[in-house]
C-alpha atoms as a PDB file:
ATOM      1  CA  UNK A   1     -61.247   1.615 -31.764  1.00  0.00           C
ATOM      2  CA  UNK A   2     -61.936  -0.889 -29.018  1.00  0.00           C
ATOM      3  CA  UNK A   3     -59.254  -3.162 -30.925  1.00  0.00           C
ATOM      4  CA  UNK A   4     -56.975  -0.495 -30.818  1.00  0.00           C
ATOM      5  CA  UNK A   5     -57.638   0.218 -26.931  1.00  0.00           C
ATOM      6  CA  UNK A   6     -56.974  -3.427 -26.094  1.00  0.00           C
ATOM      7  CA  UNK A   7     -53.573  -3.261 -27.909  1.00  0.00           C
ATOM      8  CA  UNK A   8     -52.420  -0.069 -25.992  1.00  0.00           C
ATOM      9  CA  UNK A   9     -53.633  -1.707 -22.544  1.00  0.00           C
ATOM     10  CA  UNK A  10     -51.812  -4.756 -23.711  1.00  0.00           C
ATOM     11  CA  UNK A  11     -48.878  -3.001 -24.172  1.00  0.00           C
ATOM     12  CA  UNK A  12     -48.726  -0.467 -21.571  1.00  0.00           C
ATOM     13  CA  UNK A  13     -48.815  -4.372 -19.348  1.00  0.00           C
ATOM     14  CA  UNK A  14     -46.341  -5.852 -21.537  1.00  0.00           C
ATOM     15  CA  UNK A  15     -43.841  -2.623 -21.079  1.00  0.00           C
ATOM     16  CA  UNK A  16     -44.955  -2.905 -17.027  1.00  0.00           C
ATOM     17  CA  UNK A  17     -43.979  -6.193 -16.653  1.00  0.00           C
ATOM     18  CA  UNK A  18     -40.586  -5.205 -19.107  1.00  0.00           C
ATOM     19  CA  UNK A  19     -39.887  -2.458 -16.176  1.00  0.00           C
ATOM     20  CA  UNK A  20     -40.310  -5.111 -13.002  1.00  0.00           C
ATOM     21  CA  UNK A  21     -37.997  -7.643 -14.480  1.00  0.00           C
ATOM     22  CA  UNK A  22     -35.014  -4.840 -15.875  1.00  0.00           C
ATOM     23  CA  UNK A  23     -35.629  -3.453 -12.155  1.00  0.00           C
ATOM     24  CA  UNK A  24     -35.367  -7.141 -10.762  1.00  0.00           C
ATOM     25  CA  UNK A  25     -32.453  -8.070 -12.668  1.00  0.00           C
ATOM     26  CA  UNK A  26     -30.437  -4.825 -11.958  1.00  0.00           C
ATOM     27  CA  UNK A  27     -31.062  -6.472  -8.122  1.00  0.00           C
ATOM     28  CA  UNK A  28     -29.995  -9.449  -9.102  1.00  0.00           C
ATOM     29  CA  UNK A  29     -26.889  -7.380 -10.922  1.00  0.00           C
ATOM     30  CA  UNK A  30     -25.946  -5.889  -7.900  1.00  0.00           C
ATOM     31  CA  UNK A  31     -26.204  -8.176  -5.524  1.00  0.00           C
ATOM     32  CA  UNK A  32     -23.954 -10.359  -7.746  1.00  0.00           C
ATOM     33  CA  UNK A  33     -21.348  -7.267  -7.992  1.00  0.00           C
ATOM     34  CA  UNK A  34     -20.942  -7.239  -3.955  1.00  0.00           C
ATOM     35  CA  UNK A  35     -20.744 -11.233  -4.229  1.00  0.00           C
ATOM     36  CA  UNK A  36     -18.122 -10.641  -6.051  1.00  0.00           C
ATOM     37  CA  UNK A  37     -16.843  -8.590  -4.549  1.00  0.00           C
ATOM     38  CA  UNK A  38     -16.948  -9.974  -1.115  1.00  0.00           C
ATOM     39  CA  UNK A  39     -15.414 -13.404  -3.449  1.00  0.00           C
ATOM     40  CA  UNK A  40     -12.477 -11.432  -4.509  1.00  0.00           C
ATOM     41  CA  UNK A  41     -11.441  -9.941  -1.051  1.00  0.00           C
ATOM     42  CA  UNK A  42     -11.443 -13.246   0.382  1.00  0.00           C
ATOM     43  CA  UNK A  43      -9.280 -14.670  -2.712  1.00  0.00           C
ATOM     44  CA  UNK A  44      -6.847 -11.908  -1.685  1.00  0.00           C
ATOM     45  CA  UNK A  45      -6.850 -12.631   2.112  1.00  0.00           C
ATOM     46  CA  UNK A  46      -6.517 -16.268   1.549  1.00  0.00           C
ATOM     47  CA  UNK A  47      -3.494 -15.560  -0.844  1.00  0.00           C
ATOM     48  CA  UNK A  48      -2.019 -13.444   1.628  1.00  0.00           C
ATOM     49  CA  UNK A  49      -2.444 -16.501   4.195  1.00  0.00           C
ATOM     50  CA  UNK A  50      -0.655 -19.098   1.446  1.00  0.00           C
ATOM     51  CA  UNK A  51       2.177 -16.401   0.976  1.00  0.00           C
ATOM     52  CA  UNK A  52       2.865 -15.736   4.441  1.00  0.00           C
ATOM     53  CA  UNK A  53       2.958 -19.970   4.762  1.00  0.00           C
ATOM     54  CA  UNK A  54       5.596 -20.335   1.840  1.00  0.00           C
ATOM     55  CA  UNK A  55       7.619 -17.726   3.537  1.00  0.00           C
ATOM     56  CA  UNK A  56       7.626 -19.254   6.918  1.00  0.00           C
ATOM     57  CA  UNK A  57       7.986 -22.590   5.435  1.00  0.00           C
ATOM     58  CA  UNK A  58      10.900 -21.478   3.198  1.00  0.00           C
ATOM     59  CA  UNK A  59      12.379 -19.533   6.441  1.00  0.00           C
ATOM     60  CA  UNK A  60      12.208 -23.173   8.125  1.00  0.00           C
ATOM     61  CA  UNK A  61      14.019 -25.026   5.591  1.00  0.00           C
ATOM     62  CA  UNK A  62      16.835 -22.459   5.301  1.00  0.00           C
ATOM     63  CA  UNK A  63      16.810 -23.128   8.944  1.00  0.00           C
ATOM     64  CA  UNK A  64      17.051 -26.762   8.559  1.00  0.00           C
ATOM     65  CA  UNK A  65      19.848 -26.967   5.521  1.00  0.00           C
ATOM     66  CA  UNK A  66      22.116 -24.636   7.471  1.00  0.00           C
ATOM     67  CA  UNK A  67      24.193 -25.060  10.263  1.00  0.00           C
ATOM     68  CA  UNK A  68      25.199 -21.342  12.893  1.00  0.00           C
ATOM     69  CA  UNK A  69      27.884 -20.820  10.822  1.00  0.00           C
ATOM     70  CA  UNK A  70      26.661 -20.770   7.492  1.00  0.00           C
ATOM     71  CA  UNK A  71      23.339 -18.992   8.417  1.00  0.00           C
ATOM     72  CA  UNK A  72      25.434 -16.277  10.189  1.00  0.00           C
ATOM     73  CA  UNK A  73      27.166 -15.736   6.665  1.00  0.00           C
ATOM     74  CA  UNK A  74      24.252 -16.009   4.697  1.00  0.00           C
ATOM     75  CA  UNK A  75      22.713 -13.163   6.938  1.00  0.00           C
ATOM     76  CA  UNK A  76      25.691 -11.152   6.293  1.00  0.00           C
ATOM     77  CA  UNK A  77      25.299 -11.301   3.004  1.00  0.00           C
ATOM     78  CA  UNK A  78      21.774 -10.402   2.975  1.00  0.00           C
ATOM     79  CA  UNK A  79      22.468  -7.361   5.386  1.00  0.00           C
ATOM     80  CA  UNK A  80      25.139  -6.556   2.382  1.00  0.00           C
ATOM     81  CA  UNK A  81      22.606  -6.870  -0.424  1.00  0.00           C
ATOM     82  CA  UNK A  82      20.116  -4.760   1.896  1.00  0.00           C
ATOM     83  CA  UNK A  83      22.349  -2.229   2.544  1.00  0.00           C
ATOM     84  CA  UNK A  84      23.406  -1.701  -1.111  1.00  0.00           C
ATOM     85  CA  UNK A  85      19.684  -1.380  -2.034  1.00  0.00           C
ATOM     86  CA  UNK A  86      19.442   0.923   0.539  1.00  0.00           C
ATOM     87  CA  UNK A  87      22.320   3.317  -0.980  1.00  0.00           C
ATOM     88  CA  UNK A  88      20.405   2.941  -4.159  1.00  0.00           C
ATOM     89  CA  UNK A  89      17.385   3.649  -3.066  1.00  0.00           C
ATOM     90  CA  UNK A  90      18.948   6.568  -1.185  1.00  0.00           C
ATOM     91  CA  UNK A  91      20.577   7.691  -4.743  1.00  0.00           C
ATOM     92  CA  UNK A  92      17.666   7.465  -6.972  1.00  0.00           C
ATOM     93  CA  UNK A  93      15.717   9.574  -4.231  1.00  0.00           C
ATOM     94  CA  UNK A  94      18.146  12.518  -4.322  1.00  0.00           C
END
């Protein structure tokens, strides 16, 4: 009976100490979800950053290879593409 008492106590300490470290690791869990998390957003801001660089830096060179005349007819044809996207745009929402 005692042997059987000291079993039970042992464990009812063993399944204690099971319940402090599921509770500490679903901490630990957690906590590593909002690193993550916090990780991720700054991935995205940084890659935000580097896209908005490549554009500017792409906008430059344009700049550079082209002299007035051929950048004014290069942003004609843009406005043309733009305004045909536009008209389908305008199509598909009717």
């Amino acid at each position: 009976m005692e042997d059987l008492s000291a079993d039970i106590k042992t464990l009812q300490e063993t399944v204690q100490l099971l319940l402090k470290r599921y509770r500490q690791l679903q901490r630990e869990n957690e906590d590593l979800k909002n690193e993550i998390e916090g990780l991720q957003k700054q991935l995205s801001e940084k890659n935000h950053l580097i896209e908005n660089v490549q554009e500017k830096t792409a906008a430059e060179n344009i700049a550079l290879l082209y002299n007035n005349e051929e950048k004014k007819a290069l942003k004609q044809k843009i406005d043309f593409y733009l305004k045909d996207i536009e008209k389908c745009f305008s199509l598909l929402n009717a």
